[in-house]
N, C-alpha and C. Protein backbone atom coordinates (compact mmCIF):
# COMPACT_ATOMS: atom_id res chain seq x y z
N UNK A 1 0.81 -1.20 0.00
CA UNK A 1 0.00 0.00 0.00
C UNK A 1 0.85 1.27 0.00
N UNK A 2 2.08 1.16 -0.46
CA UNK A 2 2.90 2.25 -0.33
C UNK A 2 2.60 2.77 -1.99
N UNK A 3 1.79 3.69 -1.99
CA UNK A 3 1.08 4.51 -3.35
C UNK A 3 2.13 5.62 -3.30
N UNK A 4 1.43 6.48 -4.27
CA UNK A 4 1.65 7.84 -4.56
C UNK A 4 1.61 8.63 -3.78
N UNK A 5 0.57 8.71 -2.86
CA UNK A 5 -0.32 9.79 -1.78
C UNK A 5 0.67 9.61 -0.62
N UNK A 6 1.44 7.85 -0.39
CA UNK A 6 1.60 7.38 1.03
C UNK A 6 3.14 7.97 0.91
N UNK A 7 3.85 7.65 -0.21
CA UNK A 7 5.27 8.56 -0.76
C UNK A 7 5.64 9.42 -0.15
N UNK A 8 4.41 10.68 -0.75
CA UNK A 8 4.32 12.09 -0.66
C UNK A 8 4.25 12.40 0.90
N UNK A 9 3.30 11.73 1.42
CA UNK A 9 3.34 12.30 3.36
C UNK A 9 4.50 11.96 3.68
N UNK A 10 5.39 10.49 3.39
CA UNK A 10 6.84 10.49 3.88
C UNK A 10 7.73 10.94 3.54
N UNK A 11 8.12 11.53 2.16
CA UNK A 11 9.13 11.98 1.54
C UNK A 11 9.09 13.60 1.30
N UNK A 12 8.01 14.13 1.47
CA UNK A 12 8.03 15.81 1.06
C UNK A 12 8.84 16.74 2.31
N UNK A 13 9.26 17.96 2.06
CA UNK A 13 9.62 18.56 3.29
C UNK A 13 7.81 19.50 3.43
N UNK A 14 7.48 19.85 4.57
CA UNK A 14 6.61 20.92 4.48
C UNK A 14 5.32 20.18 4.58
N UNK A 15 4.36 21.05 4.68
CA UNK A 15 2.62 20.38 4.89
C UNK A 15 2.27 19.75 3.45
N UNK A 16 1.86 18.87 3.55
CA UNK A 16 1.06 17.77 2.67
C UNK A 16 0.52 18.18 1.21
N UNK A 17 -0.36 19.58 2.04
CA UNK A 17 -1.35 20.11 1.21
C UNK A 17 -0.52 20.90 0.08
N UNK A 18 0.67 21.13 0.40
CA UNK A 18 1.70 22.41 -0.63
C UNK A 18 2.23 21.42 -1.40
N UNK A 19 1.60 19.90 -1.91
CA UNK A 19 1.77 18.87 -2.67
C UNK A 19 0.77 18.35 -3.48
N UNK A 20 -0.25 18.11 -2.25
CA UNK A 20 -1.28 17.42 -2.90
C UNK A 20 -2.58 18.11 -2.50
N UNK A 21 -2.99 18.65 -3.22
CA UNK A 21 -4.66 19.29 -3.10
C UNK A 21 -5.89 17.98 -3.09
N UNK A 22 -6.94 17.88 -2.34
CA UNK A 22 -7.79 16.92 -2.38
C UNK A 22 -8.99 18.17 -2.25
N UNK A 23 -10.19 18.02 -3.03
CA UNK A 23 -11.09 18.59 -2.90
C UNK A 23 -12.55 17.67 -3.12
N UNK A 24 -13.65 18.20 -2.53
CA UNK A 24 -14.70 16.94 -3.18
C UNK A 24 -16.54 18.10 -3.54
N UNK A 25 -16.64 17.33 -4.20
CA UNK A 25 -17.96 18.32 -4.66
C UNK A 25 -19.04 19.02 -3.37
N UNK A 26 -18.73 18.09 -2.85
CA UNK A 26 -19.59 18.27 -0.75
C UNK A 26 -19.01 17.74 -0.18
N UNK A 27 -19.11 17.93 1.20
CA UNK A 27 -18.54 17.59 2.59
C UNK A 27 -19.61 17.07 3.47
N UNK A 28 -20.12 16.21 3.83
CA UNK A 28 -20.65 15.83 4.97
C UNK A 28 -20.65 15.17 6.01
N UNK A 29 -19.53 14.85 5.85
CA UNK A 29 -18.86 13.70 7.37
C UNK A 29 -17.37 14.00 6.69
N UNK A 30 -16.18 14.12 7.96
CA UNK A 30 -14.79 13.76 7.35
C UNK A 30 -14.22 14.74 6.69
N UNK A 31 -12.96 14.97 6.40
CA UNK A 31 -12.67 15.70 5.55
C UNK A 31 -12.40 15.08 4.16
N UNK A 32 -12.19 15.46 2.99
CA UNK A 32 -11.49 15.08 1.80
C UNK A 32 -10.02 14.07 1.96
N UNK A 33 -9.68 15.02 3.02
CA UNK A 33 -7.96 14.51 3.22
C UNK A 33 -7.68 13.02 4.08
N UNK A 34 -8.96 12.91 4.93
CA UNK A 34 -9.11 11.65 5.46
C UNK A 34 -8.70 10.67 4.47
N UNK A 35 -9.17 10.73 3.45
CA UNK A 35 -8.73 9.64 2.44
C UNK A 35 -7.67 8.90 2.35
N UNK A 36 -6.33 9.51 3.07
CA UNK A 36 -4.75 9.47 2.66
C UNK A 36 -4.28 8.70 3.46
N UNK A 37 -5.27 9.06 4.42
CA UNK A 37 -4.46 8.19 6.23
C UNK A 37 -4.98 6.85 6.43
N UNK A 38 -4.19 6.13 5.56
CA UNK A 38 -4.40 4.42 5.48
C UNK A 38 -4.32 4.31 7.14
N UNK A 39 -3.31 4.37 8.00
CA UNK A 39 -3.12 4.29 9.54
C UNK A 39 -4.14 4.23 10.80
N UNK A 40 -4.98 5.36 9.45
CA UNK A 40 -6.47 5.68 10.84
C UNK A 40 -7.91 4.71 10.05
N UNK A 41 -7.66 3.92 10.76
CA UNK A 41 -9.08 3.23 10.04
C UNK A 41 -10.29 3.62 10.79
N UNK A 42 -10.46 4.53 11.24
CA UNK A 42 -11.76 5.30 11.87
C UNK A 42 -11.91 5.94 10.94
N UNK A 43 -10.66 6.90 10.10
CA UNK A 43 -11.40 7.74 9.17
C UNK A 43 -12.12 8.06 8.32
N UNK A 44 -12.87 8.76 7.15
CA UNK A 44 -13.29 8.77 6.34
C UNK A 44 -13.61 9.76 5.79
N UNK A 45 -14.36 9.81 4.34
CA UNK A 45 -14.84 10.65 3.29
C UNK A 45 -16.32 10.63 3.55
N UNK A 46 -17.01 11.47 3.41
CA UNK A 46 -18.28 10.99 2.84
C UNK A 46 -18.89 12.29 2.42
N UNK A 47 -19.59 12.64 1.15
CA UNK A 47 -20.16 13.41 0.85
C UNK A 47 -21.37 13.70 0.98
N UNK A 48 -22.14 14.79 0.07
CA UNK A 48 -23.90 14.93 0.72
C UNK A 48 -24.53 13.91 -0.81
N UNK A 49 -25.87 13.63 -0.16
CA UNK A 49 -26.34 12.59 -1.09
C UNK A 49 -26.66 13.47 -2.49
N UNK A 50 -25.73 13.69 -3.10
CA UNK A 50 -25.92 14.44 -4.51
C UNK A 50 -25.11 13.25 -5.71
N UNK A 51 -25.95 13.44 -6.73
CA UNK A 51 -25.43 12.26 -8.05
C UNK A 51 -24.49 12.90 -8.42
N UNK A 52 -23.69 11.76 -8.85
CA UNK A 52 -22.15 12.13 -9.80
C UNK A 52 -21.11 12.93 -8.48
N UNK A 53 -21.13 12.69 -7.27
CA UNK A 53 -20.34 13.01 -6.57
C UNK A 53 -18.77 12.93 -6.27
N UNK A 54 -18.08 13.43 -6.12
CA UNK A 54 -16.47 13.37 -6.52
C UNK A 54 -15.59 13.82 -5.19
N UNK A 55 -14.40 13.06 -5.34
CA UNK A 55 -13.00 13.55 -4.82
C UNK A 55 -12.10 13.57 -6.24
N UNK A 56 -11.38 15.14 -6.06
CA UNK A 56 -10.15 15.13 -6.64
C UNK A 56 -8.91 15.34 -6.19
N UNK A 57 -7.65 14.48 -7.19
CA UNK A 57 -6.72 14.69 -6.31
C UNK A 57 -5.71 15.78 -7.33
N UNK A 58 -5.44 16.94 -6.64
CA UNK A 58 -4.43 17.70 -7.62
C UNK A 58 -3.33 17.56 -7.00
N UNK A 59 -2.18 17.46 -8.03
CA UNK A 59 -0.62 16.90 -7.64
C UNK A 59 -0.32 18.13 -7.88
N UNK A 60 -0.62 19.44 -7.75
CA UNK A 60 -0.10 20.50 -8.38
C UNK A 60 0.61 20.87 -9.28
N UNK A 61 2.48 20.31 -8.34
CA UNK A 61 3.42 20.76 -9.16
C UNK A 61 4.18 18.96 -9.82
N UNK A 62 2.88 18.44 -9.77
CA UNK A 62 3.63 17.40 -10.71
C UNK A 62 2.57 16.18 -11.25
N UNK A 63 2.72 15.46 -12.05
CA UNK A 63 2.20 14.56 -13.23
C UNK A 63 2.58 13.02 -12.50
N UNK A 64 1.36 12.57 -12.51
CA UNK A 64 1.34 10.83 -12.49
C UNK A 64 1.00 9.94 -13.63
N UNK A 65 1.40 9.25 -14.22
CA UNK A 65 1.23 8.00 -15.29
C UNK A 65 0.36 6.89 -13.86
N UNK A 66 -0.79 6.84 -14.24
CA UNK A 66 -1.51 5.90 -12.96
C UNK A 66 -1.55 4.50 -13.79
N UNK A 67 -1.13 3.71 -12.85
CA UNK A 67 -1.39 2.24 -12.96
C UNK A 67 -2.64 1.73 -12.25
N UNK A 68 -2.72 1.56 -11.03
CA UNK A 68 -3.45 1.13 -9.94
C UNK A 68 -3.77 2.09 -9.31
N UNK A 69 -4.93 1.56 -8.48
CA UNK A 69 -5.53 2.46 -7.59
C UNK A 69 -6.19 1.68 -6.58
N UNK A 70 -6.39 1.82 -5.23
CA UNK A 70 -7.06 1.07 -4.05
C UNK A 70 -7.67 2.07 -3.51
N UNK A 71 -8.87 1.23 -2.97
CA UNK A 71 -10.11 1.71 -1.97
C UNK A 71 -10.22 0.99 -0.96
N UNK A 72 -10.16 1.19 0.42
CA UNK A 72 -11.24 0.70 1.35
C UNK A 72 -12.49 1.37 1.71
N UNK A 73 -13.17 0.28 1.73
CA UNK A 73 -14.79 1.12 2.21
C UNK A 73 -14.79 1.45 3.57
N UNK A 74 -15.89 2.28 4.09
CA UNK A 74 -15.95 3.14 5.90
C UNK A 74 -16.09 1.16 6.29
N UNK A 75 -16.52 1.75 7.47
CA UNK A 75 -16.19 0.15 8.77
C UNK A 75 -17.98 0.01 8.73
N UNK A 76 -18.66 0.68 7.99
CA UNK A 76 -20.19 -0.12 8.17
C UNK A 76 -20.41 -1.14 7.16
N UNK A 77 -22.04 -1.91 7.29
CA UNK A 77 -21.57 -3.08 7.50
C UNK A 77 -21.99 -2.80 6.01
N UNK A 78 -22.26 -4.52 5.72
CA UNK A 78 -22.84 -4.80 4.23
C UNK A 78 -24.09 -3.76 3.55
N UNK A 79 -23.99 -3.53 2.55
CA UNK A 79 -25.44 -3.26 1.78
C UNK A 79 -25.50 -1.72 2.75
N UNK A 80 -24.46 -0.59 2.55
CA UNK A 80 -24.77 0.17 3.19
C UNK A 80 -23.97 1.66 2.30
N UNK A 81 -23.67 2.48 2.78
CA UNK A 81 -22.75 3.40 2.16
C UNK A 81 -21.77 3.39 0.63
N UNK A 82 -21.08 1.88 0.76
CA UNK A 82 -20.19 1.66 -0.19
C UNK A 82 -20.26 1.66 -1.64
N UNK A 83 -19.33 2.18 -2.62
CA UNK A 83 -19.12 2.25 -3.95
C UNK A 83 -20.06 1.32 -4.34
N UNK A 84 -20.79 1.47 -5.13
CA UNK A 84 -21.34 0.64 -6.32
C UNK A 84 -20.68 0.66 -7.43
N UNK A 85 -20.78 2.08 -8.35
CA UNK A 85 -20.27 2.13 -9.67
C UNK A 85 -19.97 3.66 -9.52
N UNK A 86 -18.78 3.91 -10.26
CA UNK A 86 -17.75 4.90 -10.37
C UNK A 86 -16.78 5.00 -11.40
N UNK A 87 -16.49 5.94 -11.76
CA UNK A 87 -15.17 6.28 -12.95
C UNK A 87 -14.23 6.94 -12.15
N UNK A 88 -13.13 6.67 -12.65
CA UNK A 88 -11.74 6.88 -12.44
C UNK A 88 -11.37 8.35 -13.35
N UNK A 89 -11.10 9.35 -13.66
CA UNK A 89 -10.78 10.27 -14.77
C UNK A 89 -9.24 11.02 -14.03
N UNK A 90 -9.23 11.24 -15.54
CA UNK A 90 -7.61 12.18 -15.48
C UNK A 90 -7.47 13.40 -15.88
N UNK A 91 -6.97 14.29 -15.39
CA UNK A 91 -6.95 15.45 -16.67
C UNK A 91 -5.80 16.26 -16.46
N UNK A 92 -5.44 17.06 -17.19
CA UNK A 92 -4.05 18.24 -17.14
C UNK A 92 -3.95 19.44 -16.59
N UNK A 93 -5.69 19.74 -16.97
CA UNK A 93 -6.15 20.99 -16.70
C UNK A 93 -7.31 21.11 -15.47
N UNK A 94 -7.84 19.95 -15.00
CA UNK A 94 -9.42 20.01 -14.22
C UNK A 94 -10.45 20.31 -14.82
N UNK A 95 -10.32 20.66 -16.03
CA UNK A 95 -11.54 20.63 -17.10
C UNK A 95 -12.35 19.84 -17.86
N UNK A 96 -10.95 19.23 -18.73
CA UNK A 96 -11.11 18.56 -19.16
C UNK A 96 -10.72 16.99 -19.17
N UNK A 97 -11.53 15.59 -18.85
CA UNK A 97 -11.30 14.41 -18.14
C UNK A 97 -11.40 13.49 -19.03
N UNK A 98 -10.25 12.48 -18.82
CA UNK A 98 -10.48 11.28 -19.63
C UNK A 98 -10.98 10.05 -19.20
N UNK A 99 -11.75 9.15 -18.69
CA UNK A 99 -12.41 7.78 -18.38
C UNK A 99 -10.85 6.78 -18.41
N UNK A 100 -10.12 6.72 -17.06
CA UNK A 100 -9.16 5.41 -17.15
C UNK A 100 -9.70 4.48 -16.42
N UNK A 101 -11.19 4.66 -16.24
CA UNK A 101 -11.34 3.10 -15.42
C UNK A 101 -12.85 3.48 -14.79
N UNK A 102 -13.61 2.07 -15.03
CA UNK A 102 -15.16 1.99 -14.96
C UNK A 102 -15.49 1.09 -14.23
N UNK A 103 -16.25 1.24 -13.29
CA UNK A 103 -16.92 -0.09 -12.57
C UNK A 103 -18.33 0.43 -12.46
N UNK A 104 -19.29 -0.73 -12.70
CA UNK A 104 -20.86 -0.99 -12.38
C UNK A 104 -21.21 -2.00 -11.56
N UNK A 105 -21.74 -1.76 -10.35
CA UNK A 105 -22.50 -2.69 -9.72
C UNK A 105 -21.32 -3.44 -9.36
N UNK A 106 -20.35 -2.87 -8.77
CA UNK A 106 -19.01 -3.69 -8.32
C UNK A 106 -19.35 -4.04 -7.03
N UNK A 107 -19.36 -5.07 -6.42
CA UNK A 107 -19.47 -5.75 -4.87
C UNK A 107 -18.16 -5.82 -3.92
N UNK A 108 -17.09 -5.58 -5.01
CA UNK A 108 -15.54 -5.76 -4.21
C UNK A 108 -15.89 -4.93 -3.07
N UNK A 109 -16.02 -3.99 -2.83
CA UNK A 109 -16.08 -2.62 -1.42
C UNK A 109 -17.65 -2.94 -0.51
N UNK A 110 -18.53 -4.01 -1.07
CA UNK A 110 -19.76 -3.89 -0.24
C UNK A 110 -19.83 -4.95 1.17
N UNK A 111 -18.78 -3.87 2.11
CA UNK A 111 -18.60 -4.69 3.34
C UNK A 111 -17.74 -4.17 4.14
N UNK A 112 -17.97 -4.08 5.53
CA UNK A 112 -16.74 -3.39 6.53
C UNK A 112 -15.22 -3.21 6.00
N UNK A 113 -14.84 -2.19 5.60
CA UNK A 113 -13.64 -1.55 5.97
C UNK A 113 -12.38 -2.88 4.84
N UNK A 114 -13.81 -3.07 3.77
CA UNK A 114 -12.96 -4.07 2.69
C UNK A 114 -11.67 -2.97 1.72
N UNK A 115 -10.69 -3.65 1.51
CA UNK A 115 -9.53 -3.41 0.69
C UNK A 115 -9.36 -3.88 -0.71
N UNK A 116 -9.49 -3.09 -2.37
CA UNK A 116 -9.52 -3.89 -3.25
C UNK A 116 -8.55 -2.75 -3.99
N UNK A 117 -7.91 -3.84 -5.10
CA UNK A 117 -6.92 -2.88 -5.90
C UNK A 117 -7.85 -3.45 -6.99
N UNK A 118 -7.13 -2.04 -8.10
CA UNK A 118 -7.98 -2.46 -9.17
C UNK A 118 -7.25 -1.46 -10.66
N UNK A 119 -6.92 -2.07 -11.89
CA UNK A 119 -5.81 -1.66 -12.31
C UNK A 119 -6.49 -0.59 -13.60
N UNK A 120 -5.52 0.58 -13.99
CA UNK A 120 -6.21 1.28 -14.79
C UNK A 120 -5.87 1.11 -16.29
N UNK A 121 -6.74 1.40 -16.90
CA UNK A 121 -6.22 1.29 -18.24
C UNK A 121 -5.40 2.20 -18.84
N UNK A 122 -3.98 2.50 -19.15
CA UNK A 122 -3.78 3.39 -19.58
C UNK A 122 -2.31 3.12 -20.74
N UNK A 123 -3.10 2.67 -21.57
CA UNK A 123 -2.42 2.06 -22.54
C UNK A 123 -1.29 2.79 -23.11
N UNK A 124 -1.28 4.23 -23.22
CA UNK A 124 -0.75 5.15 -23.74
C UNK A 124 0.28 5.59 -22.75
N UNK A 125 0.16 5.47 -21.42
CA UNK A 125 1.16 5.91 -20.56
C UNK A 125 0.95 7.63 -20.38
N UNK A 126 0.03 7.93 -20.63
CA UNK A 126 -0.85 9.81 -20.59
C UNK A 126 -0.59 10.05 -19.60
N UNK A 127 0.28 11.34 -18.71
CA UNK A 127 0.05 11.63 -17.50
C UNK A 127 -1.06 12.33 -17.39
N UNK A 128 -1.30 12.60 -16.20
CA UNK A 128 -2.15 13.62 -15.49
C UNK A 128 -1.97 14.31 -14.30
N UNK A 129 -2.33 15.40 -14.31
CA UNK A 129 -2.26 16.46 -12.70
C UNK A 129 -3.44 16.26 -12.33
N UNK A 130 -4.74 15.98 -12.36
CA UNK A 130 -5.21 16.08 -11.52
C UNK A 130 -6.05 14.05 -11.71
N UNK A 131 -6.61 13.35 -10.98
CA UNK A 131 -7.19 11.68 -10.90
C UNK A 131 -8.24 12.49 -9.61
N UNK A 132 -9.18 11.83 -10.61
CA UNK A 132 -10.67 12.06 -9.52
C UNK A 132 -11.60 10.74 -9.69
N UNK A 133 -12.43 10.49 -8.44
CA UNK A 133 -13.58 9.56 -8.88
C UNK A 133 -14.39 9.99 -8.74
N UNK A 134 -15.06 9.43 -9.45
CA UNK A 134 -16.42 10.44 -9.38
C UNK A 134 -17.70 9.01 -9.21
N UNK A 135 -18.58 8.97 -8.88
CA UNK A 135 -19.79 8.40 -7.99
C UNK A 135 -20.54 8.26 -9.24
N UNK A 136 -21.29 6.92 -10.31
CA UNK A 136 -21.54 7.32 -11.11
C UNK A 136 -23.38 6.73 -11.62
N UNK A 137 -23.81 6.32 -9.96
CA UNK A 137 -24.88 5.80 -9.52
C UNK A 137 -25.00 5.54 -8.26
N UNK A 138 -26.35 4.89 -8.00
CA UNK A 138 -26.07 4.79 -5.86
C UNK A 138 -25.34 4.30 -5.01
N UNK A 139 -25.24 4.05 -4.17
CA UNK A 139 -24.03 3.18 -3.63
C UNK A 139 -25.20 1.81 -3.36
N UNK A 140 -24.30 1.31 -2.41
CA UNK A 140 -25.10 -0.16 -2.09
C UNK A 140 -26.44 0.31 -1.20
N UNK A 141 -26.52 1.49 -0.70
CA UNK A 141 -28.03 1.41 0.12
C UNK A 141 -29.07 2.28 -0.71
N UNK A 142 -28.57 2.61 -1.98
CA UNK A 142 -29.48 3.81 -2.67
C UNK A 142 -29.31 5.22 -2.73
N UNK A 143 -28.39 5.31 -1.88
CA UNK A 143 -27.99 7.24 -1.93
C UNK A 143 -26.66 7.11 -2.79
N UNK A 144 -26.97 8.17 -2.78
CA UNK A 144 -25.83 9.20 -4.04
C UNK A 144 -24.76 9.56 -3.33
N UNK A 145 -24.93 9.92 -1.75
CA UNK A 145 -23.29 10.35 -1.22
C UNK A 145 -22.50 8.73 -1.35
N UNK A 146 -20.81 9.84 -1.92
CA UNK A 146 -19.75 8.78 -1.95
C UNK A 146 -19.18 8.93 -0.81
N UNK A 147 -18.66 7.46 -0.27
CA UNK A 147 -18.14 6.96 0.88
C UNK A 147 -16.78 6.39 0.96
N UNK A 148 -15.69 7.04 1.05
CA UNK A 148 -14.39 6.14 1.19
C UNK A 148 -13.71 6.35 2.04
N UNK A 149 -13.36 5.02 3.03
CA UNK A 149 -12.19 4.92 3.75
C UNK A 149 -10.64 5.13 3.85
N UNK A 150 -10.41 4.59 2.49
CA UNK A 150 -8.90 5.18 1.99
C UNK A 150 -8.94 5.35 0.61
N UNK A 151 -8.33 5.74 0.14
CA UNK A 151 -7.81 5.81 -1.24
C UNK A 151 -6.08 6.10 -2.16
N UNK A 152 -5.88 4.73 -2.32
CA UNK A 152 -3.91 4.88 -2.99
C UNK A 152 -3.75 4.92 -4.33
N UNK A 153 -3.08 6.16 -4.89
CA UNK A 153 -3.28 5.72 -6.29
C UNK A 153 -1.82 5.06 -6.28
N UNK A 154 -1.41 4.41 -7.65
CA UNK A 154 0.21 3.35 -7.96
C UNK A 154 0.40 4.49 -9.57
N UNK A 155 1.27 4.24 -9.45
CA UNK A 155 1.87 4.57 -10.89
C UNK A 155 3.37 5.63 -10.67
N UNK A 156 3.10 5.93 -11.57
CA UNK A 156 5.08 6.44 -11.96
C UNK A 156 4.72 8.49 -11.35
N UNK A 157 5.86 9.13 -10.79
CA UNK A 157 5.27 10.08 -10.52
C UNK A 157 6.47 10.92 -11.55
N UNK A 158 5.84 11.91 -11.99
CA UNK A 158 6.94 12.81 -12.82
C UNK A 158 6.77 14.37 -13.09
């Protein structure tokens, strides 16, 4: 689980944030940044129940080629909060996003404080400054807020 995000908290001089920007469309439990701290498994994300809901991650002053990416879901139980279906996107600018990775009706995350990797497509080797997911139907109980426990992206940083 030593990602991109987990790197950056050990290797940067200075606060986190003068690296990595995390922002999310709403806030309703948690902060955004909860996401990072694999360590604290109390923590979490969770947004307000609005469709197409998102975390992004901006690298500011630098470009990732993403391979992989991992999620754990919050610590509640089955059939509750967790990812259903979601896109992965990339972009240069925050404008404009490319689709590196799709799931529907995925069950990997529907369960306490589960851990799944899951690999991106990126045939071309395209960097990006900013990797967001975005929420792209209900979760497992029917609402629209997105719910994540952690989140690591893998790939090359440059």
């Amino acid at each position: 689980f030593n990602g991109l995000f987990n790197y950056l908290q050990k290797n940067i001089e200075g606060n986190i944030e003068d690296q990595l920007k995390i922002t999310s469309s709403s806030t309703r439990s948690g902060s955004p940044r909860n996401v990072i701290l694999y360590n604290n498994k109390s923590s979490f994300f969770q947004s307000y129940n609005n469709p197409n809901s998102w975390l992004c991650f901006d690298l500011q002053n630098r470009y990732v080629i993403p391979n992989y990416y991992s999620i754990r879901s919050h610590s509640y139980g089955k059939n509750c909060v967790h990812p259903k279906a979601w896109v992965i996107e990339g972009s240069l600018d925050g404008s404009n996003w490319d689709i590196i990775n799709e799931h529907k009706n995925c069950s990997y995350l529907n369960g306490s404080s589960l851990v799944h990797s899951f690999p991106i497509r990126n045939e071309n080797n395209k960097k990006f400054r900013y990797i967001r997911i975005r929420q792209t139907s209900t979760n497992w109980c029917g609402d629209n807020d997105l719910t994540i426990g952690w989140f690591e992206l893998f790939g090359k940083i440059i």
